[in-house]
C-alpha atoms as a PDB file:
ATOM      1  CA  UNK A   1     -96.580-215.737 136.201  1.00  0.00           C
ATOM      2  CA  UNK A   2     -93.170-214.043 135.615  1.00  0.00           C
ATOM      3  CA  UNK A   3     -90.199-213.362 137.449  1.00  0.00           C
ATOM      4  CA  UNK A   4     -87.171-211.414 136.887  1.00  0.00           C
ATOM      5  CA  UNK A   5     -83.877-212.604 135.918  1.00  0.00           C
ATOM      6  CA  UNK A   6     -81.855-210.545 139.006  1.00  0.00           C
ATOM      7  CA  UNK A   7     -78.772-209.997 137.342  1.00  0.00           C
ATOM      8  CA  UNK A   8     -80.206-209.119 133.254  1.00  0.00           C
ATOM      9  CA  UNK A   9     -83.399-207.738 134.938  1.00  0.00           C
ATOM     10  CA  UNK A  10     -84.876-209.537 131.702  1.00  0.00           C
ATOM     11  CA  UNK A  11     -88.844-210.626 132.683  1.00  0.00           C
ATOM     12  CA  UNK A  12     -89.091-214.862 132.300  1.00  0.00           C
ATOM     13  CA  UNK A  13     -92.291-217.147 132.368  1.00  0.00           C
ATOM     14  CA  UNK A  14     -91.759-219.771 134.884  1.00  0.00           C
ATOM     15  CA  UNK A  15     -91.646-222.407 132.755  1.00  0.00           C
ATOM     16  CA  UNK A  16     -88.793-220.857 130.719  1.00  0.00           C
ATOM     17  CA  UNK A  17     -86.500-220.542 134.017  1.00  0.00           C
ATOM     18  CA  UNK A  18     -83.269-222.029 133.329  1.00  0.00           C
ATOM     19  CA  UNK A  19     -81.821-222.443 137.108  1.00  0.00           C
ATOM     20  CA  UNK A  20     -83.134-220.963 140.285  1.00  0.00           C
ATOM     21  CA  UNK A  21     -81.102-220.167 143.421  1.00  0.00           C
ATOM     22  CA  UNK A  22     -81.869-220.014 147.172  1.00  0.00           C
ATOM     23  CA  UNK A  23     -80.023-217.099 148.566  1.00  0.00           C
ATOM     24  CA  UNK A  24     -81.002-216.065 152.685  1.00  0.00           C
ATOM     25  CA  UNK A  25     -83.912-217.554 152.164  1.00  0.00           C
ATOM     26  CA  UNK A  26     -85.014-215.866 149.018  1.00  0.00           C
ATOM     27  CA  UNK A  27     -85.541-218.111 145.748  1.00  0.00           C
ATOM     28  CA  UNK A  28     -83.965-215.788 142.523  1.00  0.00           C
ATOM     29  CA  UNK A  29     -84.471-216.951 139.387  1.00  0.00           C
ATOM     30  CA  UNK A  30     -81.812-216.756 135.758  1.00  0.00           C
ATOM     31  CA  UNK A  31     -82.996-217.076 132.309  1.00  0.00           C
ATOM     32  CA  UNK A  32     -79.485-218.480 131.579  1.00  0.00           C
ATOM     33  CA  UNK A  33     -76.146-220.014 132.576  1.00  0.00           C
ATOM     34  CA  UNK A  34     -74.245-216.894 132.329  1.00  0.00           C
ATOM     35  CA  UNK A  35     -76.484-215.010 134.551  1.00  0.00           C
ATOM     36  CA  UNK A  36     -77.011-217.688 137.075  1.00  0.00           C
ATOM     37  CA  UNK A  37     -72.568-217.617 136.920  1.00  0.00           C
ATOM     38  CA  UNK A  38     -73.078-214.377 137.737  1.00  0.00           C
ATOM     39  CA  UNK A  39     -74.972-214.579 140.646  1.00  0.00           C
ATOM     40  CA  UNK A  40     -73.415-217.210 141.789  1.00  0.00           C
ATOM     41  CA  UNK A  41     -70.042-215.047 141.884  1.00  0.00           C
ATOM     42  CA  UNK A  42     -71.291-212.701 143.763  1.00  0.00           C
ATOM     43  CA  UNK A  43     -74.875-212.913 145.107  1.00  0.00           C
ATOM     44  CA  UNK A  44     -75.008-210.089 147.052  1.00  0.00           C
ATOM     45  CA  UNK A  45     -74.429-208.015 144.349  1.00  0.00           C
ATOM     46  CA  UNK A  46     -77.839-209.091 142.922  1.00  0.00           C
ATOM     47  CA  UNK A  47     -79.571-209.824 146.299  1.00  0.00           C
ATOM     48  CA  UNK A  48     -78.836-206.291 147.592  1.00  0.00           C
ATOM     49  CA  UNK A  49     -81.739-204.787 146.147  1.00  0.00           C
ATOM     50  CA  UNK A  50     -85.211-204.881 147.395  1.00  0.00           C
ATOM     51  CA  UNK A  51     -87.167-207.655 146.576  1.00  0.00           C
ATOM     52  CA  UNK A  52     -90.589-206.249 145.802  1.00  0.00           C
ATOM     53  CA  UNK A  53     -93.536-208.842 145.987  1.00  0.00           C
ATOM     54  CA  UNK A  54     -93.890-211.840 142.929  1.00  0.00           C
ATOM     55  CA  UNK A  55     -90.615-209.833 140.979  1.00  0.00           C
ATOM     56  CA  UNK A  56     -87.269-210.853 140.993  1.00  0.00           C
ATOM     57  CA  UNK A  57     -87.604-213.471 144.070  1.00  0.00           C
ATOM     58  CA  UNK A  58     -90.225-215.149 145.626  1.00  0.00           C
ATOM     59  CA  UNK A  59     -91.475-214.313 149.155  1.00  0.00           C
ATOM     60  CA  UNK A  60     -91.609-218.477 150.132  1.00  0.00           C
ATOM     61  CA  UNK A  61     -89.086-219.176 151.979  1.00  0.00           C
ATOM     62  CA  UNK A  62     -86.610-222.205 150.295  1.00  0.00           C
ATOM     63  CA  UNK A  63     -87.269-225.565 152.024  1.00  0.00           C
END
């Protein structure tokens, strides 16, 4: 399965993820530090757009 990186919009495997984020109860997912810095800046930024199902975010809710 593969998600995308919300910030590069660059497609990852799961098992290359380098650093996940729970955001208002969406999981979002970075390929690297700097994009994960990014996000991390300023989330809703990224999180603003809609999160269409198994893409950039998952639909589980964090725990």
């Amino acid at each position: 399965m593969t998600v995308q990186d919300p910030v590069c919009g660059r497609h990852i495997d799961l098992d290359e993820v380098y650093a996940s984020e729970e955001h208002e109860g969406w999981e979002y997912f970075f390929c690297s530090a700097v994009c994960h810095r990014r996000f991390r800046l300023e989330p809703a930024a990224f999180a603003s757009a809609p999160k269409p199902k198994n893409h950039h975010s998952t639909e589980k809710k964090a725990s």
